[in-house]
Protein backbone atom coordinates (compact mmCIF):
# COMPACT_ATOMS: atom_id res chain seq x y z
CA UNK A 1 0.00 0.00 0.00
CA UNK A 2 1.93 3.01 -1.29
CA UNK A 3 1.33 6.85 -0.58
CA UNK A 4 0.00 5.18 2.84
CA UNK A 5 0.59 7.38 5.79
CA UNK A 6 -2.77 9.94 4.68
CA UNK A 7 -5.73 10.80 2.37
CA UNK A 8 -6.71 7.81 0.00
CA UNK A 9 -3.79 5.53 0.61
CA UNK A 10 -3.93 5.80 4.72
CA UNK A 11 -8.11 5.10 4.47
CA UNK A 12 -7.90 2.01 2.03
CA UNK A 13 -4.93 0.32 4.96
CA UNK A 14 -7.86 1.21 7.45
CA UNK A 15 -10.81 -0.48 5.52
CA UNK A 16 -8.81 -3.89 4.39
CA UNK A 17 -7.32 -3.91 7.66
CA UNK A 18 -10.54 -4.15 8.89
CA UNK A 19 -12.20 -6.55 6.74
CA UNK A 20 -9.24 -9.34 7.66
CA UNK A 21 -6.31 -7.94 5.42
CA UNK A 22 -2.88 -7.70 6.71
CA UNK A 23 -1.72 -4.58 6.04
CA UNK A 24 1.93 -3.42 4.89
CA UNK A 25 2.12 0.52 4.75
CA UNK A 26 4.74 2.44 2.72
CA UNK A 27 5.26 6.07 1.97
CA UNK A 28 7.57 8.70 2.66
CA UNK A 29 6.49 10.19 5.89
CA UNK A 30 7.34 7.72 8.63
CA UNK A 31 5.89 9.54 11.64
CA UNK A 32 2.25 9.28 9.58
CA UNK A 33 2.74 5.73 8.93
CA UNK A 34 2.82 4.45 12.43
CA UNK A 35 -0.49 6.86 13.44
CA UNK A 36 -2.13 4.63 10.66
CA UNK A 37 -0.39 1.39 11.76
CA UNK A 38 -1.40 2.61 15.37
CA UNK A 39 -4.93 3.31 14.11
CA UNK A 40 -4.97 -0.21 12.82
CA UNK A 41 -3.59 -1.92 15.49
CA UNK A 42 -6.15 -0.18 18.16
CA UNK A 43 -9.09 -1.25 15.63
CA UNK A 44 -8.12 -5.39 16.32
CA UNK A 45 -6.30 -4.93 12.74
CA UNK A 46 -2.56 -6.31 11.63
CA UNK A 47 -0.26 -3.80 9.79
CA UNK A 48 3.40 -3.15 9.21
CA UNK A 49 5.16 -0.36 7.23
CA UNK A 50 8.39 0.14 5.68
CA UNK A 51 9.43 3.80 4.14
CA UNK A 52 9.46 4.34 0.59
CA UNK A 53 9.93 7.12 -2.19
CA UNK A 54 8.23 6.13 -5.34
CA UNK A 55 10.31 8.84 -7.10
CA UNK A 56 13.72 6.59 -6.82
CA UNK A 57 14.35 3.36 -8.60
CA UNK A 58 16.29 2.20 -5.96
CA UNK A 59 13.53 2.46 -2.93
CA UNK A 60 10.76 0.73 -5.22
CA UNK A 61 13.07 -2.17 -5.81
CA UNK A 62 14.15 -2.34 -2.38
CA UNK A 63 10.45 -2.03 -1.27
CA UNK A 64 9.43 -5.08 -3.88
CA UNK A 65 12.43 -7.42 -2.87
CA UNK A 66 11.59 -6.83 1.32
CA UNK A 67 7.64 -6.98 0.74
CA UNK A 68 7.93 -9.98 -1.11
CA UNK A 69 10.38 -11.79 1.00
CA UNK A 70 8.76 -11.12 4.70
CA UNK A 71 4.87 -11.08 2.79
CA UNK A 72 4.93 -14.56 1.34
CA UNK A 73 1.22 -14.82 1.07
CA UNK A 74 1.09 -10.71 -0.67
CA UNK A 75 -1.78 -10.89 -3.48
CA UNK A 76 -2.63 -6.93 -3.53
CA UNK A 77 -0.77 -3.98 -4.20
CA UNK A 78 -2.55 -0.60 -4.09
CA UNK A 79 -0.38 2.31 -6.11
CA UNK A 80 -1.64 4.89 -3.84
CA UNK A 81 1.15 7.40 -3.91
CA UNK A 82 1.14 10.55 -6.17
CA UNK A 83 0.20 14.79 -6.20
CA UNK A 84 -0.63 16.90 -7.99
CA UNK A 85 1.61 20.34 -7.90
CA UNK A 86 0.49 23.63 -9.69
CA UNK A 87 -1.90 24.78 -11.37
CA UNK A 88 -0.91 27.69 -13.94
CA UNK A 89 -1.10 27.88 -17.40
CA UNK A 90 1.31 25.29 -19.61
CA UNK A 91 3.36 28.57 -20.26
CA UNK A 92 3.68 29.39 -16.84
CA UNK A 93 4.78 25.50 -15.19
CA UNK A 94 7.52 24.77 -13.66
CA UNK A 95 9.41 21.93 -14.76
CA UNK A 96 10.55 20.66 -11.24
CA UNK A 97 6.65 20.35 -10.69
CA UNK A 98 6.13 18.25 -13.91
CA UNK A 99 9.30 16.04 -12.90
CA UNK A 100 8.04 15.08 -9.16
CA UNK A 101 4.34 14.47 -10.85
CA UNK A 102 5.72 12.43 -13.30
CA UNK A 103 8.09 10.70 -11.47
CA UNK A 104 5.94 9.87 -8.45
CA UNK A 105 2.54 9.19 -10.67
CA UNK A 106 3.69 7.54 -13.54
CA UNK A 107 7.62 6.16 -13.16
CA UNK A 108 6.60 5.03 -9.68
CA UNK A 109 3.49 3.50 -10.38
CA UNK A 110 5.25 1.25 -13.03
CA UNK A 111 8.35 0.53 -11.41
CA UNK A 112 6.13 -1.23 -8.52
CA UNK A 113 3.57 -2.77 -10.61
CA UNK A 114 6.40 -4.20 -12.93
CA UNK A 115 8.71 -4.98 -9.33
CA UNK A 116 5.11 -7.27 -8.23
CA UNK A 117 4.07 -8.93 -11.44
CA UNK A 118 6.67 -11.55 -11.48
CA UNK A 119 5.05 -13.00 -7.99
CA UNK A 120 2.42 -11.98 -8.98
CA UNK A 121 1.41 -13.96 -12.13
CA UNK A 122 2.92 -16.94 -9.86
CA UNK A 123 0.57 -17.06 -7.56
CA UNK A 124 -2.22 -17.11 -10.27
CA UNK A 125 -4.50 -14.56 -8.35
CA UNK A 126 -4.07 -11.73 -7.23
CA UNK A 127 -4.87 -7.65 -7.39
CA UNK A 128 -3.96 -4.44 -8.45
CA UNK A 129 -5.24 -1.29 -7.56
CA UNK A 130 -3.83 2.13 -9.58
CA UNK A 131 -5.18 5.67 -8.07
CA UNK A 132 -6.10 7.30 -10.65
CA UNK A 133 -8.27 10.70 -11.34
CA UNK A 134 -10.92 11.79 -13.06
CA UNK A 135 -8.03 14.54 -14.47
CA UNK A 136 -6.66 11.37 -16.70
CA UNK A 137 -10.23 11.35 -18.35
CA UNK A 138 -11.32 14.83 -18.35
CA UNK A 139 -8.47 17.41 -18.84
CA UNK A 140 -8.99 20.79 -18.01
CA UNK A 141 -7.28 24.43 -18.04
CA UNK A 142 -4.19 24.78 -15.93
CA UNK A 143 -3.56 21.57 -15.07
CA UNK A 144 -1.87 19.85 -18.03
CA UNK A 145 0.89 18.20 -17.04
CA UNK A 146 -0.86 16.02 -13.94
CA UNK A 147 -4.07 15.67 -16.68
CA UNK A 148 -1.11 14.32 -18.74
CA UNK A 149 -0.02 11.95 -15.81
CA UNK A 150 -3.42 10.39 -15.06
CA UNK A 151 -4.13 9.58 -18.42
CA UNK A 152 -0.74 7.63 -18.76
CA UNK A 153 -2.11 5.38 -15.64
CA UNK A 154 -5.13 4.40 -17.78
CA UNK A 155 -2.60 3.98 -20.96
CA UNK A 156 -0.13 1.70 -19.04
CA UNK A 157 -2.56 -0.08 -17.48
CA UNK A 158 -4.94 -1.07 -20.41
CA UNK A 159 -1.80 -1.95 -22.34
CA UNK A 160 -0.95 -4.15 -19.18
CA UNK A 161 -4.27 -5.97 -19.23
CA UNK A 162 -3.52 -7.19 -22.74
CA UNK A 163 -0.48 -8.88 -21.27
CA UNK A 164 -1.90 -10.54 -17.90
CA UNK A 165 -5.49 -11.90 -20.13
CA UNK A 166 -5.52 -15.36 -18.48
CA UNK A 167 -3.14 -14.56 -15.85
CA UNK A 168 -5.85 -14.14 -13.28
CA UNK A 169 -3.97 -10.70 -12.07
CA UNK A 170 -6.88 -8.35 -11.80
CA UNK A 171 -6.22 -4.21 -12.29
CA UNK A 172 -8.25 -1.64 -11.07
CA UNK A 173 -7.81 1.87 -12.37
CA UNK A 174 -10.30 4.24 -9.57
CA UNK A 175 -10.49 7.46 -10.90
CA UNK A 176 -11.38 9.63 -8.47
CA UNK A 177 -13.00 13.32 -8.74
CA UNK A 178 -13.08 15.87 -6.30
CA UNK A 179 -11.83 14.37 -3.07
CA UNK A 180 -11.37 16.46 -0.06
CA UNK A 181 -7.89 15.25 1.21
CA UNK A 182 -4.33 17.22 1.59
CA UNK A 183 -4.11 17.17 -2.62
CA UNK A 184 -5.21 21.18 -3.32
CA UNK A 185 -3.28 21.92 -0.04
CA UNK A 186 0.01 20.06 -2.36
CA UNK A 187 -1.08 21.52 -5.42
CA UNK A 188 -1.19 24.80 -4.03
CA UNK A 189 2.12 24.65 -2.51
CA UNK A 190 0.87 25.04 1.23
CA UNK A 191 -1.34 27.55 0.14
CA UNK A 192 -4.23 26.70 3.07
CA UNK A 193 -6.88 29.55 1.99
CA UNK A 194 -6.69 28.68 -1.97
CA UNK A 195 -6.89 24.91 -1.17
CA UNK A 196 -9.96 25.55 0.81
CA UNK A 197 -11.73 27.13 -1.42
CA UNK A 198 -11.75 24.52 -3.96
CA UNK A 199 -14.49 22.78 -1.57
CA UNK A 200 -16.47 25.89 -0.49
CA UNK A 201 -19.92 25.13 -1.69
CA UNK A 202 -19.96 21.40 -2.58
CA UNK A 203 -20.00 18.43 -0.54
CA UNK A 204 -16.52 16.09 -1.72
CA UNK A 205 -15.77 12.69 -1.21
CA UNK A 206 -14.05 11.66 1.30
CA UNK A 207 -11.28 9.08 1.52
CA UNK A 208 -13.05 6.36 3.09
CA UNK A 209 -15.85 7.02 0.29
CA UNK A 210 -12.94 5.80 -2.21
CA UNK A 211 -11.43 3.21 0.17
CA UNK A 212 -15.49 1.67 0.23
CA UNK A 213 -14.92 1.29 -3.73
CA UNK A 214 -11.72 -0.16 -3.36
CA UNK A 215 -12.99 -2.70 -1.10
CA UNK A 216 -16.00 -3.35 -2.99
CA UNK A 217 -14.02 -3.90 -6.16
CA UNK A 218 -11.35 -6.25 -4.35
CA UNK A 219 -13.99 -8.50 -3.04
CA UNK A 220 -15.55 -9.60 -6.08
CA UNK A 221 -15.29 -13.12 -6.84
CA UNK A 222 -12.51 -14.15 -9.00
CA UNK A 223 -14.62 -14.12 -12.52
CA UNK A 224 -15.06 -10.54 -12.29
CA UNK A 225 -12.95 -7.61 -12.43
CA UNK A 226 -13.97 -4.07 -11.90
CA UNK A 227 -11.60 -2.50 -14.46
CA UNK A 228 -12.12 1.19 -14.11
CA UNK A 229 -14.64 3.10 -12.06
CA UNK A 230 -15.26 6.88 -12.54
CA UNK A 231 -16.51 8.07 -8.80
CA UNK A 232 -17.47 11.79 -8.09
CA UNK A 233 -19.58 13.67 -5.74
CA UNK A 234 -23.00 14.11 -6.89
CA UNK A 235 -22.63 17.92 -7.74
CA UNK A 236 -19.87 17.22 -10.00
CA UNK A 237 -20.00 16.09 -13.76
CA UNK A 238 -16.72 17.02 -14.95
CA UNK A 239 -13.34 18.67 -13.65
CA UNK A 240 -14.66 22.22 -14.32
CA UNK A 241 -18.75 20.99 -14.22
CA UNK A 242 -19.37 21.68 -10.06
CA UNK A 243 -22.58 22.88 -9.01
CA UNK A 244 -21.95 25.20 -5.67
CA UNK A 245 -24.19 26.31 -3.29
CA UNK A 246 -24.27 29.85 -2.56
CA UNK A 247 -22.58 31.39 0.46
CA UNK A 248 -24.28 32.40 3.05
């Protein structure tokens, strides 16, 4: 479970910790990881963590090797980790920001799914799950390069599926839409006023509403596989298509 110690990542360890899954966290911030294994292990759950940086080749292949070799029975990776950072106009990005989106939503995500697969299509059953967004769908102004980034999840991973048909590894792509986590408060580089007002107005989803998904998708007997699911708050139809109550 990668990008694990808040948001999406740290409520999908919660909810399969809870239905019976044991629970190995991983993600750059150690001092969040053990309040989640902590959270786990005061709800009767079991859960471990190791650190990891999806940005570096060397921590993803480290990760794989020790995750496979103390996790004999592993059958489920989630690729929770990623941001988004910026939101300007394509003439006004800055390139670092493209790098660490790319690097930690794309490179990342592939370097673990392609670190896993080996065991993976052993084991003749078992799970992926890719957080996506509903930005690799439906792009929109000003955020082009982590648009850009979400849609290459959905690319690598229906190009994947073609490969693993008859495997019995399972992907699910959940593209989330506006989810009220830390994300604008990344995007926005700290900026906690602007990243609150993205949710002025509209009820969001919450984390656990995307962990339920996850869950329900993971439990579905082995003949069917919930390959990509779209999931938004009512009052949103698209990226830029948000219905807002009026203030007060």
């Amino acid at each position: 479970m990668t990008g694990a110690s808040s948001g999406i990542g740290a409520a999908t360890a919660l909810k399969l910790a809870g239905l019976g899954a044991k629970v190995l966290l991983a993600a750059r911030r150690a001092d969040r990881l053990e309040r989640v294994q902590s959270a786990i292990a005061n709800a009767g759950g079991q859960a471990s963590s190791l650190p990891l940086d999806v940005s570096r080749e060397e921590d993803c292949l480290a990760f794989a090797q020790q995750a496979l070799r103390t996790h004999e029975d592993l059958d489920i990776l989630v690729n929770s980790a990623g941001l988004a950072r910026g939101f300007e106009p394509v003439t006004e990005n800055d390139e670092r920001d493209w790098r660490e989106m790319f690097e930690a939503n794309v490179m990342g995500l592939m370097r673990l799914t392609r670190a896993f697969l080996p065991a993976f299509i052993r084991r003749e059953r078992a799970d992926i799950v890719h957080v996506g967004s509903i930005a690799g769908l439906m792009p929109y102004a000003k955020g082009a390069a982590y648009c850009a980034s979400k849609a290459a999840v959905e690319a690598f991973v229906r190009a994947l599926r073609l490969e693993l048909v008859g495997t019995g590894v399972r992907q699910l792509v959940i593209e989330p839409g506006m989810v009220e986590t830390e994300f604008s408060l990344v995007r926005f580089h700290g900026d906690e006023a602007r990243a609150k007002a993205v949710y002025e107005g509209v009820t969001p989803l919450k984390a656990e509403d995307i962990a339920d998904c996850i869950a329900f998708s993971l439990t579905r007997p082995a003949h069917v596989s919930v390959q990509t699911l779209l999931v938004t708050p009512t009052a949103q139809a698209a990226p830029s298509a948000v219905a807002r109550r009026a203030r007060d």
